[in-house]
N, C-alpha and C. Protein backbone atom coordinates (compact mmCIF):
# COMPACT_ATOMS: atom_id res chain seq x y z
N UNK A 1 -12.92 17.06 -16.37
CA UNK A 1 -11.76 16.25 -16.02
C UNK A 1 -12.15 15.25 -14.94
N UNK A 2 -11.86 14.33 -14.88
CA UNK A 2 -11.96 13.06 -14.38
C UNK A 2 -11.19 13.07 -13.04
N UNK A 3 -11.64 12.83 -12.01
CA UNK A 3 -10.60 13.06 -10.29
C UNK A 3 -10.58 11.04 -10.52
N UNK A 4 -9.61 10.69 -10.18
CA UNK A 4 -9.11 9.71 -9.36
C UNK A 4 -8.69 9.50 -8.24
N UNK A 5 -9.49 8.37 -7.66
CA UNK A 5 -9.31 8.45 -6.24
C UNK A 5 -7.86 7.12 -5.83
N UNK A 6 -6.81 7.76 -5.50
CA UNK A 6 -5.86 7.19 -5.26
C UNK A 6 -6.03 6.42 -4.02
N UNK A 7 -5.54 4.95 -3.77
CA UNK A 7 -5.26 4.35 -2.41
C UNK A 7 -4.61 5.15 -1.45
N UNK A 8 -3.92 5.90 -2.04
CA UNK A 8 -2.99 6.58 -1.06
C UNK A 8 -3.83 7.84 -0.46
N UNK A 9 -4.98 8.27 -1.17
CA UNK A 9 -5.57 8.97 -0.90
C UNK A 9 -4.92 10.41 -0.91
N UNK A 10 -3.84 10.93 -2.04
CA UNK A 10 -3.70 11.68 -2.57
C UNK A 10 -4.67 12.51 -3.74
N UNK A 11 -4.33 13.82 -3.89
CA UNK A 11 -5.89 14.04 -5.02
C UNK A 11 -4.71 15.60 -5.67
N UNK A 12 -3.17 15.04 -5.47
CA UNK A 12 -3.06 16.22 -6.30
C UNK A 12 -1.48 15.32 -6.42
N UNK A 13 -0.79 15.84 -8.32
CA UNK A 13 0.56 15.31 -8.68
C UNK A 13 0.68 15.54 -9.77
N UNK A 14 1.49 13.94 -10.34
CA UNK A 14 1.51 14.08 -11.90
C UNK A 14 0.45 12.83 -12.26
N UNK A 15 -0.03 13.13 -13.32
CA UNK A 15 -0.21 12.13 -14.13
C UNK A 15 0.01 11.24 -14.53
N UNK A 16 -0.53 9.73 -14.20
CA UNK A 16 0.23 8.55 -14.64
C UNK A 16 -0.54 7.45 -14.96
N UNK A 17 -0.25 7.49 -16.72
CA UNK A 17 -1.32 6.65 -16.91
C UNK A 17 0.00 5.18 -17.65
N UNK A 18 -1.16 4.13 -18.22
CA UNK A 18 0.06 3.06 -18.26
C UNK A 18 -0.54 2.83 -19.84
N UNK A 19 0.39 2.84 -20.64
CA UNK A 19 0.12 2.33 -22.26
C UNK A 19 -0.67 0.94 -22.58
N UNK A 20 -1.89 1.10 -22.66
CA UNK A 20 -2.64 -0.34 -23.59
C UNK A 20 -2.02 -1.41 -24.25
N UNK A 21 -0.69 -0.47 -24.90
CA UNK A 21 -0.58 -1.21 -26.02
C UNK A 21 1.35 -1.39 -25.62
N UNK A 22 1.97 -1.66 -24.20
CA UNK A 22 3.02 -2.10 -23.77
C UNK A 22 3.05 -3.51 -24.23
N UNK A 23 4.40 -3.95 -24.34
CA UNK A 23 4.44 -5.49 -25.08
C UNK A 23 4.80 -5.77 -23.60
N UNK A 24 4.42 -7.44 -23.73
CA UNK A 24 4.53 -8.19 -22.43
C UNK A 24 6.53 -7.78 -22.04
N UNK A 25 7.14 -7.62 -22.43
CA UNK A 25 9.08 -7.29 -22.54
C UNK A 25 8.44 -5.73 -21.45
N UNK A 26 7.69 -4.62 -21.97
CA UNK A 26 7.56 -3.21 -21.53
C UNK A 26 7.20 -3.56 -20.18
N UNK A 27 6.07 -4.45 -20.11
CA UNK A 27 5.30 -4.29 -18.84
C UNK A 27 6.15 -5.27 -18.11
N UNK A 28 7.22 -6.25 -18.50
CA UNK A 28 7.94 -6.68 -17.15
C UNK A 28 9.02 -5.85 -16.55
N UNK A 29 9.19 -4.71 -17.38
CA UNK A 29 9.94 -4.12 -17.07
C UNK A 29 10.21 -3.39 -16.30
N UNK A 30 8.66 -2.68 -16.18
CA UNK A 30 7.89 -1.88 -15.10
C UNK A 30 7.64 -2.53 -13.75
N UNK A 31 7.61 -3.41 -14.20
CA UNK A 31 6.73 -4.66 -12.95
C UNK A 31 8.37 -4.78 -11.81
N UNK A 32 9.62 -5.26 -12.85
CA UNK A 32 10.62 -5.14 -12.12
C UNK A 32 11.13 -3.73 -11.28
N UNK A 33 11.03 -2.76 -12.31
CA UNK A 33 11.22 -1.77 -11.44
C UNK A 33 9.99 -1.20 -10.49
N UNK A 34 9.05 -1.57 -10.37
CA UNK A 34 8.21 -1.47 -8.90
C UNK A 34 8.91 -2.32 -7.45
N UNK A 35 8.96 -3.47 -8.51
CA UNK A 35 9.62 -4.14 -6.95
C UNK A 35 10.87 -4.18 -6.71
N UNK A 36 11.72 -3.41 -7.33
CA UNK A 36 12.87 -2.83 -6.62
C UNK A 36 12.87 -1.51 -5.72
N UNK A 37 11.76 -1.14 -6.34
CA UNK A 37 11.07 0.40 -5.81
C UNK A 37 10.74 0.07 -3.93
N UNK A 38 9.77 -0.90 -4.49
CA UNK A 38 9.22 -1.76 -2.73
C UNK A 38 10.03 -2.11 -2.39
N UNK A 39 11.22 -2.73 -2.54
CA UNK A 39 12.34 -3.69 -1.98
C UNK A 39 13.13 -2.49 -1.29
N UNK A 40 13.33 -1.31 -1.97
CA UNK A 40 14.35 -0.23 -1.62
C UNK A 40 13.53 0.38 -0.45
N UNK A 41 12.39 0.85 -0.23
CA UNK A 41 11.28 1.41 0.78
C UNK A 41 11.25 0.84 1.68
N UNK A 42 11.07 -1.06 1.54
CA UNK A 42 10.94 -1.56 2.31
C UNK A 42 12.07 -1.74 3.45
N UNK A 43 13.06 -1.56 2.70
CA UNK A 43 14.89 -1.99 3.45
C UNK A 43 14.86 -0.77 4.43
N UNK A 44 14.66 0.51 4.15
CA UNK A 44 14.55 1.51 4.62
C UNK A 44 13.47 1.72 5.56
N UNK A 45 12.45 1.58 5.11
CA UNK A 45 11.09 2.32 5.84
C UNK A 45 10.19 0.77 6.82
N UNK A 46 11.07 -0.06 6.73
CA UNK A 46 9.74 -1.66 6.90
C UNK A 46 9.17 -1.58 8.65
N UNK A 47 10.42 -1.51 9.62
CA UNK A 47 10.17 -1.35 10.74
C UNK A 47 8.87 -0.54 11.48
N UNK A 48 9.12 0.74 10.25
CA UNK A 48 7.95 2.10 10.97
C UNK A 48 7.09 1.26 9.94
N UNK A 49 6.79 0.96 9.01
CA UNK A 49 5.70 0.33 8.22
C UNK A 49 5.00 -0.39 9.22
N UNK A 50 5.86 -1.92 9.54
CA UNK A 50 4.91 -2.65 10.36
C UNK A 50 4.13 -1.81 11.63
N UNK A 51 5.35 -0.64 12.29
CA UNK A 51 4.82 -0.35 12.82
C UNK A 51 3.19 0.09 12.95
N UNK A 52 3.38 0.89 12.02
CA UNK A 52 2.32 1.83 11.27
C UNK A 52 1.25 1.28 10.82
N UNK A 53 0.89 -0.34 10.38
CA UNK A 53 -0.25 -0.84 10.32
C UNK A 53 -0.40 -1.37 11.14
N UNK A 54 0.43 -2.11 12.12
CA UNK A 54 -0.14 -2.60 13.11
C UNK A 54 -0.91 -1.70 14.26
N UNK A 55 -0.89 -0.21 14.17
CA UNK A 55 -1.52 0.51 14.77
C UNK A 55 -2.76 0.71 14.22
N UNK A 56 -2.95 1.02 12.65
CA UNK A 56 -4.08 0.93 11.75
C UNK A 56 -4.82 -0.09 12.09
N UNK A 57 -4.47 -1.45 12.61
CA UNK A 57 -5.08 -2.74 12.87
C UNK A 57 -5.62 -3.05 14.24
N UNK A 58 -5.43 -1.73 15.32
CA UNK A 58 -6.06 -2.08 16.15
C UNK A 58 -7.61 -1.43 16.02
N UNK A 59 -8.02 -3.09 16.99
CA UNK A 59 -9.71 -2.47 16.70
C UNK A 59 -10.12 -1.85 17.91
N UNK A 60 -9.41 -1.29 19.07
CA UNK A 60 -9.92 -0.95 20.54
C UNK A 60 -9.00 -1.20 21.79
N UNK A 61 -9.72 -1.21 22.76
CA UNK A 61 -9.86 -1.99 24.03
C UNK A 61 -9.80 -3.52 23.83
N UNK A 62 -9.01 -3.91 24.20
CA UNK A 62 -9.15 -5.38 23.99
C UNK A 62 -9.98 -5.94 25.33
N UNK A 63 -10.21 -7.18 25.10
CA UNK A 63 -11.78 -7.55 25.95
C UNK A 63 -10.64 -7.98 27.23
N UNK A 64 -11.79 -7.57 28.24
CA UNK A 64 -11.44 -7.99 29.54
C UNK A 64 -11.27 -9.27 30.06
N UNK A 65 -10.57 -9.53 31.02
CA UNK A 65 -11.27 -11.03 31.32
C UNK A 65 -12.42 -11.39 31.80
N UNK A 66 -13.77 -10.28 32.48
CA UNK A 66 -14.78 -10.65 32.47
C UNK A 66 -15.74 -10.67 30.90
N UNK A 67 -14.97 -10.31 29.97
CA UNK A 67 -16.36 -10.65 29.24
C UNK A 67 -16.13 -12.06 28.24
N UNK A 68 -17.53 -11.82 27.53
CA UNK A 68 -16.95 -13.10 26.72
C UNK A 68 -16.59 -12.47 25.36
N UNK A 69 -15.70 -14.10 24.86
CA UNK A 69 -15.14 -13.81 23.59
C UNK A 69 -16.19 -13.66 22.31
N UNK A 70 -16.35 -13.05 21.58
CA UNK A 70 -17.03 -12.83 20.48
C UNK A 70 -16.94 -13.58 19.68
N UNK A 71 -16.79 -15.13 20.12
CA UNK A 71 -16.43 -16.32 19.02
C UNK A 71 -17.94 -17.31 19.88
């Protein structure tokens, strides 16, 4: 059996695979309901989100005023 490595970095659920053979009508359909999916998460969850990467995004100590800039 085949492990997939999820972005989310999950490694256990259901199964979810997406049909080859969806007509362009199937797959907008899906496509819409994802981004109502994100739209609904986002309304709810966006605040701690930004929060939450903008912590992921720090790289450190930020530089002092004695040193120099790395540019």
């Amino acid at each position: 059996m085949r492990t997939w490595n999820q972005p989310s970095g999950l490694s256990a659920g259901l199964a979810f695979t997406v049909d080859a053979n969806w007509t362009p009508e199937q797959a907008l359909v899906v496509w819409d309901l994802l981004d109502d999916l994100r739209e609904r998460v986002w309304s709810h969850y966006g605040l701690a989100i930004q929060n939450l990467l903008h912590e992921q995004q720090q790289t450190g100590d930020p530089l002092s005023d004695n040193e120099d800039m790395p540019f």
